[in-house]
N, C-alpha and C. Protein backbone atom coordinates (compact mmCIF):
# COMPACT_ATOMS: atom_id res chain seq x y z
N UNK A 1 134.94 105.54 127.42
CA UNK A 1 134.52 104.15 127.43
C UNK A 1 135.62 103.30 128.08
N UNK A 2 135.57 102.50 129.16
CA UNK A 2 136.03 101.47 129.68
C UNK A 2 135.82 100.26 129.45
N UNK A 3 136.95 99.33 128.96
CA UNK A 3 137.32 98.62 128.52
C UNK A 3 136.44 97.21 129.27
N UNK A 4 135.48 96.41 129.45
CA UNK A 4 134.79 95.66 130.04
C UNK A 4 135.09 94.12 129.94
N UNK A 5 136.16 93.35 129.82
CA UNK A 5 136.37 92.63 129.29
C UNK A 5 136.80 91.73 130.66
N UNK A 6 136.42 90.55 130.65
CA UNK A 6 136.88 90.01 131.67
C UNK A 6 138.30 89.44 132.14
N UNK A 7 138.67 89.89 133.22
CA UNK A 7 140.11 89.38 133.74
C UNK A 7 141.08 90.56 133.53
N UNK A 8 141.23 91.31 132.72
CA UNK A 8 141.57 92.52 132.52
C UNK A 8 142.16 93.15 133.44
N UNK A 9 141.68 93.31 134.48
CA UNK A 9 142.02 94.23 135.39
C UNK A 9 142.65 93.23 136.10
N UNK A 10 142.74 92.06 136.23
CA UNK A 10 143.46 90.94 136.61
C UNK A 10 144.85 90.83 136.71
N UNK A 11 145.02 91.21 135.13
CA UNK A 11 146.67 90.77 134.53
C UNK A 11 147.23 92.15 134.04
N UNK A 12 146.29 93.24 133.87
CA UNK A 12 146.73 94.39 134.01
C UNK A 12 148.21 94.91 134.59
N UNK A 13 148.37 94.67 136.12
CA UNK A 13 149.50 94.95 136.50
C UNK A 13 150.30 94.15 136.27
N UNK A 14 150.36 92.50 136.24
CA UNK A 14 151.47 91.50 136.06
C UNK A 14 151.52 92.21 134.70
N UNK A 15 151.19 92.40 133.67
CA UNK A 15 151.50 92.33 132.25
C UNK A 15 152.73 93.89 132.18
N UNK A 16 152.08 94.90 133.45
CA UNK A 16 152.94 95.77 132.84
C UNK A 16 154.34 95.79 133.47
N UNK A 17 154.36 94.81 134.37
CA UNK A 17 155.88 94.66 135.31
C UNK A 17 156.23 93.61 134.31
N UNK A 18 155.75 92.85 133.67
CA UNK A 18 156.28 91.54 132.72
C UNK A 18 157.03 92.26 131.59
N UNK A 19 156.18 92.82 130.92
CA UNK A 19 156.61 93.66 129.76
C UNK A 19 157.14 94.78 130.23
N UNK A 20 158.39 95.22 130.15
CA UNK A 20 159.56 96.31 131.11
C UNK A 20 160.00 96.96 129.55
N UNK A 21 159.81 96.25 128.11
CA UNK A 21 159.99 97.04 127.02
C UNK A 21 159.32 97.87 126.69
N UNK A 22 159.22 98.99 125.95
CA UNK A 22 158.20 99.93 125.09
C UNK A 22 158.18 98.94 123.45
N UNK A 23 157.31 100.02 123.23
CA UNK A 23 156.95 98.98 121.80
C UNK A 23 157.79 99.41 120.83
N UNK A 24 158.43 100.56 120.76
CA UNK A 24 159.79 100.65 120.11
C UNK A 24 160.68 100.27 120.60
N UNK A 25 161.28 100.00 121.76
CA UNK A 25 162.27 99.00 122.08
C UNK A 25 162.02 97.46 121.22
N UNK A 26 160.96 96.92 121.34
CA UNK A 26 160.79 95.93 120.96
C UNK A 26 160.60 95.69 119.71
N UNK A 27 160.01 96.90 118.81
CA UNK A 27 160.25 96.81 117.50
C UNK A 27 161.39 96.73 116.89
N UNK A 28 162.51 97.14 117.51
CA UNK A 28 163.92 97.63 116.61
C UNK A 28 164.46 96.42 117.30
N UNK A 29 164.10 95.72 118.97
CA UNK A 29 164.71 94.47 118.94
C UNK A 29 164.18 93.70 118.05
N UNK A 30 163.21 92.90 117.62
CA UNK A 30 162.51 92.67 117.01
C UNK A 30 163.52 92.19 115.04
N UNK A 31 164.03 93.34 114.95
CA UNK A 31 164.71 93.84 113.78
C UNK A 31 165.99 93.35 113.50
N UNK A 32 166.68 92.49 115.05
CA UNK A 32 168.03 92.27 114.84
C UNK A 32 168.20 90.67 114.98
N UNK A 33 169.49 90.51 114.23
CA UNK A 33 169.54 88.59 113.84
C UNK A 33 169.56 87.79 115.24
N UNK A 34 169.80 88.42 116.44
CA UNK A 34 169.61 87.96 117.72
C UNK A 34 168.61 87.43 117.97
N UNK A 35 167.99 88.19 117.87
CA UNK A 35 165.91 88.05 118.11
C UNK A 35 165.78 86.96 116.93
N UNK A 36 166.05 86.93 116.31
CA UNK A 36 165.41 86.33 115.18
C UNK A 36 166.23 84.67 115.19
N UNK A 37 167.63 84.57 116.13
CA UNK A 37 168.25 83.35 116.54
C UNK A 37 167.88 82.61 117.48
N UNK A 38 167.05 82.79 118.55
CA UNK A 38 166.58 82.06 119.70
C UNK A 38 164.97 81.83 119.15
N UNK A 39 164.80 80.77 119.90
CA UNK A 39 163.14 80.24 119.91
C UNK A 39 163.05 79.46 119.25
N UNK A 40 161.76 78.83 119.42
CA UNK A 40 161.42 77.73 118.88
C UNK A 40 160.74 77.53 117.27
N UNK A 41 161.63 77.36 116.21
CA UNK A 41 161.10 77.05 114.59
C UNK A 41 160.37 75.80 114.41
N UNK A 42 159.52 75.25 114.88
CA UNK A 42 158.90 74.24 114.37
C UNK A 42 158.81 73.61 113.19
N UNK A 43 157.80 75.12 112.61
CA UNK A 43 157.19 74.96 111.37
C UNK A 43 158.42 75.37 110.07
N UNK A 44 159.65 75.81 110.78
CA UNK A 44 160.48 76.31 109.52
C UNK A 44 160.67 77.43 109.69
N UNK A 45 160.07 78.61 110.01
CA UNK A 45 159.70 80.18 109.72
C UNK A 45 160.08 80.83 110.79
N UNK A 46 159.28 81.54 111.64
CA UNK A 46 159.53 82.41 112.69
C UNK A 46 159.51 82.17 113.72
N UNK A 47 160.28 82.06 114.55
CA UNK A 47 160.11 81.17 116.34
C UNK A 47 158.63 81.85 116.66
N UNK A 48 158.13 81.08 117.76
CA UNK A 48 156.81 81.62 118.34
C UNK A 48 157.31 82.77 119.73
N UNK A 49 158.46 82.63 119.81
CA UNK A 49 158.75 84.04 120.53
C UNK A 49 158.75 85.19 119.49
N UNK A 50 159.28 85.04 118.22
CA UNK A 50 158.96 86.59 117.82
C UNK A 50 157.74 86.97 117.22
N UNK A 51 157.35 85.85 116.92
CA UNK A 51 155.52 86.38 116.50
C UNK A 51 155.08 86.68 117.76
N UNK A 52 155.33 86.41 118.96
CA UNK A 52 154.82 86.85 119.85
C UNK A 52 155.40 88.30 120.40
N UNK A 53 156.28 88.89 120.30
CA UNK A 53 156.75 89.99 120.23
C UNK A 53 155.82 90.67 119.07
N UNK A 54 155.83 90.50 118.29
CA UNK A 54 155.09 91.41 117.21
C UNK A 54 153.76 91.38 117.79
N UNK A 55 152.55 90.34 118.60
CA UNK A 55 151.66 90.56 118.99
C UNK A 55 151.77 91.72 119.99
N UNK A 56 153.17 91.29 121.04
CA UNK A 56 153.04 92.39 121.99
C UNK A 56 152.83 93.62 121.46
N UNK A 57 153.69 93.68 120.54
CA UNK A 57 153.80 95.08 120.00
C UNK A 57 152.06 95.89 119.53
N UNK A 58 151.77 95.10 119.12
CA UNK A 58 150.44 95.44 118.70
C UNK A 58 149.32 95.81 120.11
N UNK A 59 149.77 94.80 121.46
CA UNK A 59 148.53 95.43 122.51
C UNK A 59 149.39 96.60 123.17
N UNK A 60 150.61 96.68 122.76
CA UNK A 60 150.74 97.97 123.83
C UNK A 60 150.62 99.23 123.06
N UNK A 61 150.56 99.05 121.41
CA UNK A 61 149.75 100.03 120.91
C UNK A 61 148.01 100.68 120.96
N UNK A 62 147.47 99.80 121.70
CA UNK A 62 145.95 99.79 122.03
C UNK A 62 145.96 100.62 123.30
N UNK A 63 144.89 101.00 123.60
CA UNK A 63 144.87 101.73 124.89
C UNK A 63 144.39 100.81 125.75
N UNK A 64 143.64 100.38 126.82
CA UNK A 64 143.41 99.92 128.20
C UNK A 64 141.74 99.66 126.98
N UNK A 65 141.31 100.54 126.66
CA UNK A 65 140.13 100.29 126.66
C UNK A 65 139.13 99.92 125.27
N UNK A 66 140.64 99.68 124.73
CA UNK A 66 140.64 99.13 123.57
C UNK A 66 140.67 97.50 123.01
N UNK A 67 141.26 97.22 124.26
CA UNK A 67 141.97 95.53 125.02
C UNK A 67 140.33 94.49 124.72
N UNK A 68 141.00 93.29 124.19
CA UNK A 68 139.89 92.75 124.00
C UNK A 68 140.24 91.11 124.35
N UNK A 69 139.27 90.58 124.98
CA UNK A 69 139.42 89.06 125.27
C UNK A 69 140.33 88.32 125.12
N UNK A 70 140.96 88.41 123.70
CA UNK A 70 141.70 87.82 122.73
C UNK A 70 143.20 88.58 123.57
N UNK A 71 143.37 89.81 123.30
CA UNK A 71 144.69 90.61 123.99
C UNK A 71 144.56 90.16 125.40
N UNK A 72 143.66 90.27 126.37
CA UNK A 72 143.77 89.75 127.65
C UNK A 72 144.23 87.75 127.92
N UNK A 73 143.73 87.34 127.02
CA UNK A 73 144.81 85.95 126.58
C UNK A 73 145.89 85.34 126.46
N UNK A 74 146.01 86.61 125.62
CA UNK A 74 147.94 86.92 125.02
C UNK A 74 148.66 87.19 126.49
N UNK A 75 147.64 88.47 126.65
CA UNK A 75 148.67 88.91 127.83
C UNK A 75 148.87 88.10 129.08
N UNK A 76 148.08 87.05 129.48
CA UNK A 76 148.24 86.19 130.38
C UNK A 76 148.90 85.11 129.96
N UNK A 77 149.27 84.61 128.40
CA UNK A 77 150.14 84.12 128.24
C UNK A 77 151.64 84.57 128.86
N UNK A 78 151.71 86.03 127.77
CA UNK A 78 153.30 86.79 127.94
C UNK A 78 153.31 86.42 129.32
N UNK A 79 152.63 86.90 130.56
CA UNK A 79 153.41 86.89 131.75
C UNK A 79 153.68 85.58 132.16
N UNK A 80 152.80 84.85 132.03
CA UNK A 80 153.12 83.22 132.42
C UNK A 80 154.69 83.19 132.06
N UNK A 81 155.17 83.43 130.53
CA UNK A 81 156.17 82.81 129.84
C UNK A 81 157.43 83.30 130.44
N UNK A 82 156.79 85.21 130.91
CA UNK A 82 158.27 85.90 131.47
C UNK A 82 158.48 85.27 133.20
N UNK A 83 157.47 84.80 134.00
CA UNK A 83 157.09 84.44 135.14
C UNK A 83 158.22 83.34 135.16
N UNK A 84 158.17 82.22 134.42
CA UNK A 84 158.56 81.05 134.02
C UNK A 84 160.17 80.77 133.77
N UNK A 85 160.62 81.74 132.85
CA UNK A 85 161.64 81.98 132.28
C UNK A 85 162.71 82.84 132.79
N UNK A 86 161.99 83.85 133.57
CA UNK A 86 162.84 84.51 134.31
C UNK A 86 163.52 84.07 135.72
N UNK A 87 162.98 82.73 136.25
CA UNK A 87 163.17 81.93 137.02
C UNK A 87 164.18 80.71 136.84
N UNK A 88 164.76 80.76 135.35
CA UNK A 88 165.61 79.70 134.53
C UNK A 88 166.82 80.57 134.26
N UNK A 89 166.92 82.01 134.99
CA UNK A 89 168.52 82.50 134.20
C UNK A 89 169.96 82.07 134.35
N UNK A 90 170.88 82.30 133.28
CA UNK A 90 172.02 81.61 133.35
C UNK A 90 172.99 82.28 134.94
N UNK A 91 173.84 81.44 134.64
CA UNK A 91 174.79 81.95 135.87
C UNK A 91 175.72 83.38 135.31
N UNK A 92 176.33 83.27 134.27
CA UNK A 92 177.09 84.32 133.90
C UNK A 92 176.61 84.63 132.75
N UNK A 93 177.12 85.66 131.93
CA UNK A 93 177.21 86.20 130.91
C UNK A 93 175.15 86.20 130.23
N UNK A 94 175.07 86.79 131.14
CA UNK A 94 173.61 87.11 130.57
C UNK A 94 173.35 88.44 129.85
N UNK A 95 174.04 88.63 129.53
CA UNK A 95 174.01 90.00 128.59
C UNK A 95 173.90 89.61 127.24
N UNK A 96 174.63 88.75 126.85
CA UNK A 96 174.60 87.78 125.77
C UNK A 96 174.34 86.51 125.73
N UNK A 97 173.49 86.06 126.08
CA UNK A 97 172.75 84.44 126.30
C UNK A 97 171.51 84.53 125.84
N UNK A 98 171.37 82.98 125.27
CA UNK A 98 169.91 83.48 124.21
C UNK A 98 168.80 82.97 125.39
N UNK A 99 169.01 83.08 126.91
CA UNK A 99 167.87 83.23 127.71
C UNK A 99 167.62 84.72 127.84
N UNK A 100 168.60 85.55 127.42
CA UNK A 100 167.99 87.04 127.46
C UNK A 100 167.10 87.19 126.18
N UNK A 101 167.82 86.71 124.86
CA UNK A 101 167.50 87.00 123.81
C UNK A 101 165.66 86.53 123.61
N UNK A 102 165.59 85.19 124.00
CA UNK A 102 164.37 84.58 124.34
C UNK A 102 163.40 85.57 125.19
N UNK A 103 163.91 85.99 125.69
CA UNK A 103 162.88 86.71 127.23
C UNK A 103 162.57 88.29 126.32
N UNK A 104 163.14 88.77 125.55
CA UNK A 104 163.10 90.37 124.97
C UNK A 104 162.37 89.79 123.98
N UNK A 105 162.36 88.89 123.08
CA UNK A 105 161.13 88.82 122.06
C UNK A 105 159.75 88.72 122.33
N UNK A 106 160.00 88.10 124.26
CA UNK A 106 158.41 88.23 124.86
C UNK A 106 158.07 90.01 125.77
N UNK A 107 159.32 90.51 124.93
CA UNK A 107 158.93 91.87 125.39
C UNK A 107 159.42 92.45 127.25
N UNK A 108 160.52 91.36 127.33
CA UNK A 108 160.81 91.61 128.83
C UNK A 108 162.38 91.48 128.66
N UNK A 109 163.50 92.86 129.38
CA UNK A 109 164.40 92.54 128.96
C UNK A 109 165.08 92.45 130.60
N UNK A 110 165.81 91.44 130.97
CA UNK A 110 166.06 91.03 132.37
C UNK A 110 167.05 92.08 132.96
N UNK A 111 167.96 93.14 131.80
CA UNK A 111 168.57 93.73 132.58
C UNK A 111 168.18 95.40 132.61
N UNK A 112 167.33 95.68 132.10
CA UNK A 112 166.53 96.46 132.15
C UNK A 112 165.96 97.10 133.57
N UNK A 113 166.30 98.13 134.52
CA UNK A 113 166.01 98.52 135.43
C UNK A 113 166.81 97.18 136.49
N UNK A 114 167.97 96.99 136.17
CA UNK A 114 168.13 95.87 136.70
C UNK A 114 169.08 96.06 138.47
């Protein structure tokens, strides 16, 4: 069964050059006070970068044809955000700057295949 969902095959490839993590990379980043220091707390609680990491985590556990409207959403979010952001990096010391830290909770790590 193939996955029929519209746009899909759209963001398919941006999503998988966007997202350069596996979903255990991103789980165990995910896990450390770094990740959990950058982004935006509004509400008090969890930046909307790492709930959004934990979503990632969840579509790259799905297969292609499992992907549903809702995940094809997300995922045209994520790339927008890595599209966006990865276009804002610092001058030095990006190994440790919370524009890296920011960019790996959306599941993209800048020095990664770099």
């Amino acid at each position: 069964m193939t996955a029929n969902v519209d746009g899909l095959d759209d963001v398919w490839t941006d999503w998988n050059e966007a997202v350069n993590m596996t979903a255990h990379e991103l789980e165990e980043w995910l896990e450390t006070e770094e990740s959990r220091s950058v982004g935006d707390k509004s509400d008090g609680g969890e930046s909307t970068g790492h709930k959004s990491g934990r979503r990632i985590v969840e579509i790259l556990g799905k297969k292609k044809s499992d992907l549903d409207a809702d995940d094809v959403e997300w995922m045209r979010k994520v790339v927008g955000y890595v599209h966006r952001h990865r276009a804002q990096g610092p001058a030095d010391d990006v190994e440790h700057s919370r524009w890296r830290y920011s960019l790996m909770n959306w599941g993209n790590d800048p020095l990664k295949n770099a």
